[in-house]
PDB file of N, CA and C in Angstrom:
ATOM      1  N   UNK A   1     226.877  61.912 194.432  1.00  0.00           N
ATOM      2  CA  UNK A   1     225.780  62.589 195.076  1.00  0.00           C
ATOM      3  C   UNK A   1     224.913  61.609 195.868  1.00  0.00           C
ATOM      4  N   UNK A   2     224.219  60.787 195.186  1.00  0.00           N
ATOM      5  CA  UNK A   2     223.645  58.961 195.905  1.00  0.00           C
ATOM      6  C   UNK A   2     224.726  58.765 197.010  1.00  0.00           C
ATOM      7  N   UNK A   3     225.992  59.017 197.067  1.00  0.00           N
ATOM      8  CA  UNK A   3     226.525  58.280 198.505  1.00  0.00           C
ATOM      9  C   UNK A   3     226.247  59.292 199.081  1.00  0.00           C
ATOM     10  N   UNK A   4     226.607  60.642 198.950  1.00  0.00           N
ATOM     11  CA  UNK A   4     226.456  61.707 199.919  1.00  0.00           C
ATOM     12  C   UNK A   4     224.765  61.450 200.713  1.00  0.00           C
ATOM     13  N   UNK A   5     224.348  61.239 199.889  1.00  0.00           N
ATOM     14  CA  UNK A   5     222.517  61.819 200.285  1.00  0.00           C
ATOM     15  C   UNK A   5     222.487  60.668 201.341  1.00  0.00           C
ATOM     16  N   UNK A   6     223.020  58.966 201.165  1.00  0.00           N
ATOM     17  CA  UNK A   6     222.814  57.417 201.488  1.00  0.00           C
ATOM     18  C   UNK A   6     223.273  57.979 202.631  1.00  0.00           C
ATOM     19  N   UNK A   7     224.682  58.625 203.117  1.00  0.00           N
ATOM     20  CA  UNK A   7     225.338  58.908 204.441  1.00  0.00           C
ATOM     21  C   UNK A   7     224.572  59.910 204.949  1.00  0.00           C
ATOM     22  N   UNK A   8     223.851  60.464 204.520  1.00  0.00           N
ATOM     23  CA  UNK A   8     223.116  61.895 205.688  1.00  0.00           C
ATOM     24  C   UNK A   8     221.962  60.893 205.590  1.00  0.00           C
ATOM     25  N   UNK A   9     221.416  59.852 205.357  1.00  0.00           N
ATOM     26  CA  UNK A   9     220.129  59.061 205.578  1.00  0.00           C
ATOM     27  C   UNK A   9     218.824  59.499 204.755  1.00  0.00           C
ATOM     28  N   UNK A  10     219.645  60.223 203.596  1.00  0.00           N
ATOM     29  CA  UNK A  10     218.197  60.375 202.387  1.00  0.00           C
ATOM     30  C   UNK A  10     218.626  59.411 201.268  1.00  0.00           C
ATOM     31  N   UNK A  11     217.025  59.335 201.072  1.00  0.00           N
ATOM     32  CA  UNK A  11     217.589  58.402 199.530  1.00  0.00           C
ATOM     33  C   UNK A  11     217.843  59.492 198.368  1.00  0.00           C
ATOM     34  N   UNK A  12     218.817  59.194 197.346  1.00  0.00           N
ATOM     35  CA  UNK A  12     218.621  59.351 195.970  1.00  0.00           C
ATOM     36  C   UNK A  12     217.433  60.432 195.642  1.00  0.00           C
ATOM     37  N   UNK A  13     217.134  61.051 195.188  1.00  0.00           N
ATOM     38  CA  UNK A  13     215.697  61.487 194.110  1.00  0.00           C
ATOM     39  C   UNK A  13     215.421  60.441 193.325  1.00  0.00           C
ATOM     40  N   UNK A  14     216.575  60.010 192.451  1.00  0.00           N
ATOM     41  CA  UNK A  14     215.524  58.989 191.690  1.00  0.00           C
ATOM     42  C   UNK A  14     216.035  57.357 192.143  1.00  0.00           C
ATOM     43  N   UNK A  15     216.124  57.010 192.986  1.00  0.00           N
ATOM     44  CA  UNK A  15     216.072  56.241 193.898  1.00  0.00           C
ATOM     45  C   UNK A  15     214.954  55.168 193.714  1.00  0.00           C
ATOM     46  N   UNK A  16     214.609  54.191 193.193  1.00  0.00           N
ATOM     47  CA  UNK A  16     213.932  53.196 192.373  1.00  0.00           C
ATOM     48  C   UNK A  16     213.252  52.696 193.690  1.00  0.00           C
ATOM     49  N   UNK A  17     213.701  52.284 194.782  1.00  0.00           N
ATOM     50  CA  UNK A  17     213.453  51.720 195.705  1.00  0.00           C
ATOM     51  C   UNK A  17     212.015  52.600 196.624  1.00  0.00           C
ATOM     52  N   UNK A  18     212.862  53.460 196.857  1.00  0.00           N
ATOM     53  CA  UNK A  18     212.523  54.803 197.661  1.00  0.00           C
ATOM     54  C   UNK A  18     211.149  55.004 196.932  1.00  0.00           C
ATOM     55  N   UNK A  19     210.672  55.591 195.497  1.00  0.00           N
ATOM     56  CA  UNK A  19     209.602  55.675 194.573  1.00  0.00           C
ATOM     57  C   UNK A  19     208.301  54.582 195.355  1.00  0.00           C
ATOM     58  N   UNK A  20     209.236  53.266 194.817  1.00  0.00           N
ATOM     59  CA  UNK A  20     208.142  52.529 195.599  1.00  0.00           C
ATOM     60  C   UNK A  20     207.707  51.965 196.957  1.00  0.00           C
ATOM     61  N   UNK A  21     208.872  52.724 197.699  1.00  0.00           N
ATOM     62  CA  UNK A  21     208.111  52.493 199.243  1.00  0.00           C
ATOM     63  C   UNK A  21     206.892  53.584 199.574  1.00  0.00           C
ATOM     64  N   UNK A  22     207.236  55.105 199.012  1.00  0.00           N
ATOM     65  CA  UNK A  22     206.603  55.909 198.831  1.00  0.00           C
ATOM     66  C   UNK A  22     205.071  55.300 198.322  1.00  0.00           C
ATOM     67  N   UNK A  23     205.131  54.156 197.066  1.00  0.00           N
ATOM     68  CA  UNK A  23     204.075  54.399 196.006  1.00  0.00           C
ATOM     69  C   UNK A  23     203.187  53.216 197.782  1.00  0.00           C
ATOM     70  N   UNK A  24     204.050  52.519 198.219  1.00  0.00           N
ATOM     71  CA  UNK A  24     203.021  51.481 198.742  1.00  0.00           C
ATOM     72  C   UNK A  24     202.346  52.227 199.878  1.00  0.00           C
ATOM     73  N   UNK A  25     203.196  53.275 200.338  1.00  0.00           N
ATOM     74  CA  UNK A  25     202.367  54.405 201.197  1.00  0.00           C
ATOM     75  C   UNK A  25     201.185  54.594 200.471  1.00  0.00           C
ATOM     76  N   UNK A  26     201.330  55.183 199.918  1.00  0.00           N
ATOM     77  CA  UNK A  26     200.376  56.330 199.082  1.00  0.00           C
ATOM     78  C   UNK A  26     199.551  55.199 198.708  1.00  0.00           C
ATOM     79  N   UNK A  27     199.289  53.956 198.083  1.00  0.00           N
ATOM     80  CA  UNK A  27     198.408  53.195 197.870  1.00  0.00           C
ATOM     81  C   UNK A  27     197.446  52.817 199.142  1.00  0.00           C
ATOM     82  N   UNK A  28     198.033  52.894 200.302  1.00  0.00           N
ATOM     83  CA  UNK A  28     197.082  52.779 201.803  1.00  0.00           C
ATOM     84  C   UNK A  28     196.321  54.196 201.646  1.00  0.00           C
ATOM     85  N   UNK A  29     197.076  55.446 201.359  1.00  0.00           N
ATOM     86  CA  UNK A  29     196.373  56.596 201.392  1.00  0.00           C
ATOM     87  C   UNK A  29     195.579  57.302 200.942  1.00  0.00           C
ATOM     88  N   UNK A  30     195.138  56.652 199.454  1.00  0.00           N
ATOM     89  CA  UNK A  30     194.511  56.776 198.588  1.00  0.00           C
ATOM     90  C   UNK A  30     193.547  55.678 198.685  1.00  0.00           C
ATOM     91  N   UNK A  31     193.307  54.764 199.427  1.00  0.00           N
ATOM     92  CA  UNK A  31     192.811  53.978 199.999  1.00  0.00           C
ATOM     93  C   UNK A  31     192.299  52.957 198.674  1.00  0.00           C
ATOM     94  N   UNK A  32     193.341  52.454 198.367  1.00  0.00           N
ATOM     95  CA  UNK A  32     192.940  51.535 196.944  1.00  0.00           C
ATOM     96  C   UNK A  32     192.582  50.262 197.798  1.00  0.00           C
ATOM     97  N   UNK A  33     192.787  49.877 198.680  1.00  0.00           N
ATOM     98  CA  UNK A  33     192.623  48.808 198.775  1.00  0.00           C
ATOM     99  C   UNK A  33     191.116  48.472 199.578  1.00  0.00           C
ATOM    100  N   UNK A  34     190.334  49.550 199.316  1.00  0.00           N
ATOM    101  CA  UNK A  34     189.023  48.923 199.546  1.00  0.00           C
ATOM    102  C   UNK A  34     188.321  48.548 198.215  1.00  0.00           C
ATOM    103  N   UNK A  35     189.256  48.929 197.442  1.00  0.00           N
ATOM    104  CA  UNK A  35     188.574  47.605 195.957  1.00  0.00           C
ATOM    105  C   UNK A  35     189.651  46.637 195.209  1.00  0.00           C
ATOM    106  N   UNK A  36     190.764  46.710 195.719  1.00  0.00           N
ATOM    107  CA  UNK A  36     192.052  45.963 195.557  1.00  0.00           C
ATOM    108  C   UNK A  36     192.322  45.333 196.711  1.00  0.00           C
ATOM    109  N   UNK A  37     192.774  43.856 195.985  1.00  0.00           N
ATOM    110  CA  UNK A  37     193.513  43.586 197.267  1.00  0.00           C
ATOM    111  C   UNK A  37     195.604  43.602 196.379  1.00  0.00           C
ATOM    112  N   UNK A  38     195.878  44.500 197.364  1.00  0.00           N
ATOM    113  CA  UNK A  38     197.229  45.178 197.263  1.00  0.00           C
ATOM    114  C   UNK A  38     198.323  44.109 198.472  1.00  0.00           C
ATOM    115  N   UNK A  39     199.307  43.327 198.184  1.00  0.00           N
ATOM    116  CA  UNK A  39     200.545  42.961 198.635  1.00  0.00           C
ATOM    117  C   UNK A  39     201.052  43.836 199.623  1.00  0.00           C
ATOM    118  N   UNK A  40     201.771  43.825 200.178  1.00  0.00           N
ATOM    119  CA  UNK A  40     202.231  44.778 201.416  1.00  0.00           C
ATOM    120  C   UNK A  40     201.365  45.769 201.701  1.00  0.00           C
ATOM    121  N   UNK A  41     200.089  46.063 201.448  1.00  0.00           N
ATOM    122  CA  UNK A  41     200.032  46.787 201.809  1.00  0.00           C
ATOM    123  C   UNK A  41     198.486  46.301 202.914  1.00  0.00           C
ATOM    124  N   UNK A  42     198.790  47.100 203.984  1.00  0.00           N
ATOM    125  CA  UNK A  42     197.939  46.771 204.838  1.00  0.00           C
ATOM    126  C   UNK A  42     196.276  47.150 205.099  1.00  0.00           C
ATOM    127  N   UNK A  43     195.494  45.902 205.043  1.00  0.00           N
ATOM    128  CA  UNK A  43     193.949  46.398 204.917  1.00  0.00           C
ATOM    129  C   UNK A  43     193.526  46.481 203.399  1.00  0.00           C
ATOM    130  N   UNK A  44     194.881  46.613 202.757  1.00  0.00           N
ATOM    131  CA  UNK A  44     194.105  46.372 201.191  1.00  0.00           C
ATOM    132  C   UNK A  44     193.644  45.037 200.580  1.00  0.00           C
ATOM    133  N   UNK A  45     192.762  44.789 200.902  1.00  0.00           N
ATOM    134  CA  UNK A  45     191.619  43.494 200.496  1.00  0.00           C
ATOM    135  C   UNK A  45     190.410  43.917 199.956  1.00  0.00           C
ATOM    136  N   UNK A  46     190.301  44.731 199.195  1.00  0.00           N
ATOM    137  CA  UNK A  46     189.013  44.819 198.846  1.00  0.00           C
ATOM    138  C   UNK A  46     188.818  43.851 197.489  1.00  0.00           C
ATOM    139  N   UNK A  47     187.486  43.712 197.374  1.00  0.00           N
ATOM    140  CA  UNK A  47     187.054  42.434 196.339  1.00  0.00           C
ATOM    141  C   UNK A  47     186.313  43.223 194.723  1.00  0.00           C
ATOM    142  N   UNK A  48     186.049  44.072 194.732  1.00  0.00           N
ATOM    143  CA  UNK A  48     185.087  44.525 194.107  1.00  0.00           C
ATOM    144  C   UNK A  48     186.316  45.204 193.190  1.00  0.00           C
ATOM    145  N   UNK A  49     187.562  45.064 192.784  1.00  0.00           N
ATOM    146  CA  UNK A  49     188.243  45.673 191.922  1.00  0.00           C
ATOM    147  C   UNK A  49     189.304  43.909 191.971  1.00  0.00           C
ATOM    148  N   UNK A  50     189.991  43.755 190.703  1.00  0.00           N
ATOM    149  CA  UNK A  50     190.933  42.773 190.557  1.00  0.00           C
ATOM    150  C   UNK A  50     191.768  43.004 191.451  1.00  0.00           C
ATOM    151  N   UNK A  51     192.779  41.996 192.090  1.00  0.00           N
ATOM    152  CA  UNK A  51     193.838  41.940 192.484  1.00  0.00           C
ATOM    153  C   UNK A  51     194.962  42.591 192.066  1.00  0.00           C
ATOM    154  N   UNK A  52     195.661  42.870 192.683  1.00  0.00           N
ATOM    155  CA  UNK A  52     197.038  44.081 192.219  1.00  0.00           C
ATOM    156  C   UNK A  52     197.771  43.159 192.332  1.00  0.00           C
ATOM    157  N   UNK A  53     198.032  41.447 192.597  1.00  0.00           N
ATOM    158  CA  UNK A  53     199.356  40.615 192.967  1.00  0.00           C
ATOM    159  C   UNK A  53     199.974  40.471 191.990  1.00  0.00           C
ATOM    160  N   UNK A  54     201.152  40.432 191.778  1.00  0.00           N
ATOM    161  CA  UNK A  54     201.974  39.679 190.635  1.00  0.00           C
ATOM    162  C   UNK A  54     201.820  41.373 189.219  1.00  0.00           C
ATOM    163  N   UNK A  55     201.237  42.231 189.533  1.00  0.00           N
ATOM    164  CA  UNK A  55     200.827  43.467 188.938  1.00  0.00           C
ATOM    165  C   UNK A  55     201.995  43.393 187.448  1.00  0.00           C
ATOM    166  N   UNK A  56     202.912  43.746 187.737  1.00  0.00           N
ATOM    167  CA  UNK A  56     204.358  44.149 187.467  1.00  0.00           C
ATOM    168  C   UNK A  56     204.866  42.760 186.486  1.00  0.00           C
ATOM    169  N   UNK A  57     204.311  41.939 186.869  1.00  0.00           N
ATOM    170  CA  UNK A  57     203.898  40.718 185.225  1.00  0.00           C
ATOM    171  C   UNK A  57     203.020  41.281 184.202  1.00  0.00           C
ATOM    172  N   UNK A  58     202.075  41.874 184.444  1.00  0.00           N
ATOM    173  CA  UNK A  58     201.012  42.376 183.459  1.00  0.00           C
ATOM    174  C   UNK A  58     201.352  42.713 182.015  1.00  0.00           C
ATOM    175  N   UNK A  59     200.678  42.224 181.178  1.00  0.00           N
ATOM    176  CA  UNK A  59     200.973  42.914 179.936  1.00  0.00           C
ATOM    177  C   UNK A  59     200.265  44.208 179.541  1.00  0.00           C
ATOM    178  N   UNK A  60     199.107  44.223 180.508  1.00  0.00           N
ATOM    179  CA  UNK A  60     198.362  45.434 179.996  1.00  0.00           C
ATOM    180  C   UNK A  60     197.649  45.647 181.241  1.00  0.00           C
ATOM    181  N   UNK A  61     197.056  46.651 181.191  1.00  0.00           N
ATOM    182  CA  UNK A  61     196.532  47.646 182.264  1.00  0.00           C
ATOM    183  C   UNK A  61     194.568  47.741 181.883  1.00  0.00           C
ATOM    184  N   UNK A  62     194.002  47.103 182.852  1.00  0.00           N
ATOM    185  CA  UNK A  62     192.596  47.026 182.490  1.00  0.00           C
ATOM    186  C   UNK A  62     191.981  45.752 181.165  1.00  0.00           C
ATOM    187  N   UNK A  63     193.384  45.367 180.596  1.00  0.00           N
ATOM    188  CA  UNK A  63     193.389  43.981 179.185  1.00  0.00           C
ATOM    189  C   UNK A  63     193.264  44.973 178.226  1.00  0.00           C
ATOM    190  N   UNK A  64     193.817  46.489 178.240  1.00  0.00           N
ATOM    191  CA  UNK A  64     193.531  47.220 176.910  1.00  0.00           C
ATOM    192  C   UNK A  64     194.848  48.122 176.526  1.00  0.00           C
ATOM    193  N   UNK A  65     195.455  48.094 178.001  1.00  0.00           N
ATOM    194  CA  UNK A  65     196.623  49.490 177.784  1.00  0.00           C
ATOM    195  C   UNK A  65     198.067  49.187 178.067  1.00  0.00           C
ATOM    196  N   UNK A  66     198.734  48.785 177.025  1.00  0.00           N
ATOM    197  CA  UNK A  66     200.165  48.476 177.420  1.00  0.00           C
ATOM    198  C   UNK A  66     200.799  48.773 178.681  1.00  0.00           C
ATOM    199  N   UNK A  67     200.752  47.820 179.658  1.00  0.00           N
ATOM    200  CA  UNK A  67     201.584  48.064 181.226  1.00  0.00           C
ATOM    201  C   UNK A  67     203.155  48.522 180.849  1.00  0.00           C
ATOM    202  N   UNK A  68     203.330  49.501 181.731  1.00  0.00           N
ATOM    203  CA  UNK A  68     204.942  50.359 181.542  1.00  0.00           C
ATOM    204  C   UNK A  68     204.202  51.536 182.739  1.00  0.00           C
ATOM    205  N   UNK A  69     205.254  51.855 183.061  1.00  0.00           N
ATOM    206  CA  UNK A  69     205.450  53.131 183.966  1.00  0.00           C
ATOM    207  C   UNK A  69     204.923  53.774 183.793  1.00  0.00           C
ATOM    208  N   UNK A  70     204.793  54.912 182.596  1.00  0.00           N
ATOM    209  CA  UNK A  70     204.144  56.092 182.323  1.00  0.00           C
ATOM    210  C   UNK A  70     202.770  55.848 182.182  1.00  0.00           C
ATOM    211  N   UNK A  71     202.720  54.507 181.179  1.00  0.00           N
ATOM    212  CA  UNK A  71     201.022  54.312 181.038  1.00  0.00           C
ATOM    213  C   UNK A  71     200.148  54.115 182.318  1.00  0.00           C
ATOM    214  N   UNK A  72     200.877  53.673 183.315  1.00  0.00           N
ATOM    215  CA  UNK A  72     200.455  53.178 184.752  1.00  0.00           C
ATOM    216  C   UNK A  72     200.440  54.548 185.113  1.00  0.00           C
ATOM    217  N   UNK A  73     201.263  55.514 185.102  1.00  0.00           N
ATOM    218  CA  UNK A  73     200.671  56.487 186.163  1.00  0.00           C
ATOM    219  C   UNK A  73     200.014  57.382 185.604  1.00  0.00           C
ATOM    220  N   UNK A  74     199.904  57.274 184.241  1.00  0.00           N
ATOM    221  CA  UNK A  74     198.524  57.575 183.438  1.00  0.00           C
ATOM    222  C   UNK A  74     197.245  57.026 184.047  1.00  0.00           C
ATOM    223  N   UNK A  75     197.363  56.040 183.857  1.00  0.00           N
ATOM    224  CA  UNK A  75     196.247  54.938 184.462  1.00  0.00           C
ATOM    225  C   UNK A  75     195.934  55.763 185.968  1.00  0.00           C
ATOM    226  N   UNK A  76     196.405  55.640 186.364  1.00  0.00           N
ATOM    227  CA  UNK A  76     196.594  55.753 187.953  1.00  0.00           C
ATOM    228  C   UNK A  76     195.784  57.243 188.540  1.00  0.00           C
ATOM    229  N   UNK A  77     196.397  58.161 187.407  1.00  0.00           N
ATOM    230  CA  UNK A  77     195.277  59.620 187.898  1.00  0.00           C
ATOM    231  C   UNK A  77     194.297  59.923 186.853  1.00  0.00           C
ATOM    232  N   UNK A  78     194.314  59.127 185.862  1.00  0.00           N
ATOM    233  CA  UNK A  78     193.043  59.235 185.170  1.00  0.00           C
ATOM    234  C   UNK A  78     192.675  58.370 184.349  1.00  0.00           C
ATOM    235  N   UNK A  79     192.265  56.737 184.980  1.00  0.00           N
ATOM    236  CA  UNK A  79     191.605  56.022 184.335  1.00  0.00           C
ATOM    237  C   UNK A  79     190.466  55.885 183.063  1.00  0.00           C
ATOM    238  N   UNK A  80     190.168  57.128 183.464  1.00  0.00           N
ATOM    239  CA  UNK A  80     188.788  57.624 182.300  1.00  0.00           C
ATOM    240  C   UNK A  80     189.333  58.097 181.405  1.00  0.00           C
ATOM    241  N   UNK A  81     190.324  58.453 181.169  1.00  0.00           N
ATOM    242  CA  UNK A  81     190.450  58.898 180.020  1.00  0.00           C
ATOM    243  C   UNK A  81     191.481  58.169 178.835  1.00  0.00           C
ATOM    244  N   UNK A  82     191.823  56.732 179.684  1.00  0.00           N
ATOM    245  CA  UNK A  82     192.489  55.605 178.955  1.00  0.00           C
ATOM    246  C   UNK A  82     191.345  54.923 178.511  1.00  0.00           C
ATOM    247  N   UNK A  83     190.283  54.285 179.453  1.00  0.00           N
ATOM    248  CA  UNK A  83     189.375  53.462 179.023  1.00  0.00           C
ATOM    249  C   UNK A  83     188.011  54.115 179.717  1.00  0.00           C
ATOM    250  N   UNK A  84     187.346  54.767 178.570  1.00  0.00           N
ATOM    251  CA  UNK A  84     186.006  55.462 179.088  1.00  0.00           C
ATOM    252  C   UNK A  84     185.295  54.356 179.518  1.00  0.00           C
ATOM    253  N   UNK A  85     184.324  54.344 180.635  1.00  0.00           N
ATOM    254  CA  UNK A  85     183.649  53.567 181.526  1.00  0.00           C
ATOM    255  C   UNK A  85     184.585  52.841 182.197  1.00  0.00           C
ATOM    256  N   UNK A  86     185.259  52.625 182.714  1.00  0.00           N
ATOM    257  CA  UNK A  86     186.052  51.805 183.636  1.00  0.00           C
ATOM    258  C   UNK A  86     185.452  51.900 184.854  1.00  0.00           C
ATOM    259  N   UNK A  87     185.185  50.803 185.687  1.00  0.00           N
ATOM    260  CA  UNK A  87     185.087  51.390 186.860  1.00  0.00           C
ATOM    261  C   UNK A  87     185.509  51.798 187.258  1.00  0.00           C
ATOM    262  N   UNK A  88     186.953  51.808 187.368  1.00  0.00           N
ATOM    263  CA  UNK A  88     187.832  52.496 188.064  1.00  0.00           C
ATOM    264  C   UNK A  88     188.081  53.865 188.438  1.00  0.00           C
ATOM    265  N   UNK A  89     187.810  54.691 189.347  1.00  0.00           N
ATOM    266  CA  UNK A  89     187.014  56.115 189.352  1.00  0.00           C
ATOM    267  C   UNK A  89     188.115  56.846 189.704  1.00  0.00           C
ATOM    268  N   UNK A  90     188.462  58.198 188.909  1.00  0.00           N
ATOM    269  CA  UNK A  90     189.568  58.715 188.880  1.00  0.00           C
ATOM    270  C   UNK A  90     189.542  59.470 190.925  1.00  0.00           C
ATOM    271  N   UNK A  91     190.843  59.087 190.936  1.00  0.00           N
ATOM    272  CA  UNK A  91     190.628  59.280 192.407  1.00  0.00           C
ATOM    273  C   UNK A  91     191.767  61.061 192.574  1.00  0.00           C
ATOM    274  N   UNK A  92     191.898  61.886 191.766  1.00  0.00           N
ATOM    275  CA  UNK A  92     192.617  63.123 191.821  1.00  0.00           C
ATOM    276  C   UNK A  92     194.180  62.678 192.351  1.00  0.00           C
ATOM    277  N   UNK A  93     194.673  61.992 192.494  1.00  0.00           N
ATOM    278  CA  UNK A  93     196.172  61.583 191.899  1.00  0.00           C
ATOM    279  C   UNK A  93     197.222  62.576 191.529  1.00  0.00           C
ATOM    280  N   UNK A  94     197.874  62.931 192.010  1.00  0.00           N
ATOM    281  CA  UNK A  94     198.766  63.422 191.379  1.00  0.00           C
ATOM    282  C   UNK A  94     199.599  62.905 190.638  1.00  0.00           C
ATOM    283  N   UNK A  95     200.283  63.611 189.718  1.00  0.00           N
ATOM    284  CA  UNK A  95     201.577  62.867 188.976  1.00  0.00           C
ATOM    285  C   UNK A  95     202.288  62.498 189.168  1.00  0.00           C
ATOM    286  N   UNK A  96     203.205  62.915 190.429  1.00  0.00           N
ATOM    287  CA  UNK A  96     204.584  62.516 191.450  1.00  0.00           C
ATOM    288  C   UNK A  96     203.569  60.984 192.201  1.00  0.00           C
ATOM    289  N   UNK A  97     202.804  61.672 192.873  1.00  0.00           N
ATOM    290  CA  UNK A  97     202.138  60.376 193.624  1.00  0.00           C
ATOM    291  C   UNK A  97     201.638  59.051 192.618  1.00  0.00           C
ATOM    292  N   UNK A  98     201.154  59.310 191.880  1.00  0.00           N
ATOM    293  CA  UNK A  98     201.051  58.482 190.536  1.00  0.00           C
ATOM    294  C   UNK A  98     202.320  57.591 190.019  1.00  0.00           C
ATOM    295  N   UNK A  99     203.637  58.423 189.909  1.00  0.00           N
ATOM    296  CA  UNK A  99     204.801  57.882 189.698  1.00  0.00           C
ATOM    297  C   UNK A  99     204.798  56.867 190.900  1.00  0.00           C
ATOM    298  N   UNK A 100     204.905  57.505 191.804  1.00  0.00           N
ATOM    299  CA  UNK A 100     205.232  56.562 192.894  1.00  0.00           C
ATOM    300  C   UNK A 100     204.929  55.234 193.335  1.00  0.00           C
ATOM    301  N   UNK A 101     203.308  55.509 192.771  1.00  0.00           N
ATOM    302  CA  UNK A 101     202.340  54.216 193.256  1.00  0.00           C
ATOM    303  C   UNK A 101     202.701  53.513 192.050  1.00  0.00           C
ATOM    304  N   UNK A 102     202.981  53.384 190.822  1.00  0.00           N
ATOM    305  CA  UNK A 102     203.253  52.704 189.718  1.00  0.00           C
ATOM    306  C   UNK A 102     204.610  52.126 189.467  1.00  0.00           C
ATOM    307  N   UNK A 103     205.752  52.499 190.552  1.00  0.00           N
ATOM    308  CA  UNK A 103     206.496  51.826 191.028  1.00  0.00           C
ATOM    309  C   UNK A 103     206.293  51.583 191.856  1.00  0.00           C
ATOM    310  N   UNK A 104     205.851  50.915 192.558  1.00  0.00           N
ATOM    311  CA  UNK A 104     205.488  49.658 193.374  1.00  0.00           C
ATOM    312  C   UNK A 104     204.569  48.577 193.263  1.00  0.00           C
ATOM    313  N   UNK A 105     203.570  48.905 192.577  1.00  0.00           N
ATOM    314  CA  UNK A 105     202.924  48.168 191.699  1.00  0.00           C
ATOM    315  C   UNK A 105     203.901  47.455 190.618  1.00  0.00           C
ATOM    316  N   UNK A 106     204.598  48.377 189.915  1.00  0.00           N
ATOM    317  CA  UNK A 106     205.528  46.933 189.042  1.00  0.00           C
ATOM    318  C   UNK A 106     206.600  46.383 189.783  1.00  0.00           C
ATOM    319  N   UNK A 107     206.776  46.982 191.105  1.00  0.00           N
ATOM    320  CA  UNK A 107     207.909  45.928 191.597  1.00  0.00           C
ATOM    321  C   UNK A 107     206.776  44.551 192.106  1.00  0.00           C
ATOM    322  N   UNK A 108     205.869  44.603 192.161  1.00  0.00           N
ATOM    323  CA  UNK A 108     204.933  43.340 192.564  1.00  0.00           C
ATOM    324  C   UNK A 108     205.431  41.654 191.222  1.00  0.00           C
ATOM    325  N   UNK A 109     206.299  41.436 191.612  1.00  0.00           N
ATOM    326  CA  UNK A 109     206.375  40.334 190.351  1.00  0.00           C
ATOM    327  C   UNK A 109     205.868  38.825 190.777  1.00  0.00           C
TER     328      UNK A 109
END
């Protein structure tokens, strides 16, 4: 099915790659990077949130929440409710978009 989809010029569905070209979109679009500064992604320099580099090394998410996929796109649409007060301000996220952005964030090594 992956070759069929590769020859008509779609990726996969679950396509590992694809997830996170998507997630580094969606991280410009969600505009993280006016408090991140985000790797490929363009204009994301903001100072007032940690760095996203090297992300995908992390052992934990905020220094409290085991880094992994699911917990990340936990993290990702609702920070508040992993670590009450965070700055980090739930930005309405979806879950697919959430997936997405949390693979690419751990491909950051």
């Amino acid at each position: 099915m992956a070759v069929l989809l590769a020859a008509c010029g779609q990726a996969a569905p679950n396509d590992p790659d694809e997830h996170a070209r998507r997630g580094r979109a969606l991280l410009a679009r969600y505009q993280c990077g006016s408090c991140h500064v985000v790797p490929g992604v363009a204009q994301a320099d903001g100072r007032s949130g940690p760095s996203l580099a090297h992300f995908g090394r992390r052992s934990y998410i905020a220094g409290e929440v085991p880094n992994g996929p699911d917990a990340l796109a936990r993290w990702i649409m609702s920070p508040q409710s992993l670590v009450p007060g965070t700055p980090m301000p739930d930005m309405g996220v979806s879950e697919r978009d959430a997936q997405d952005m949390a693979a690419y964030l751990l491909s950051l090594r």
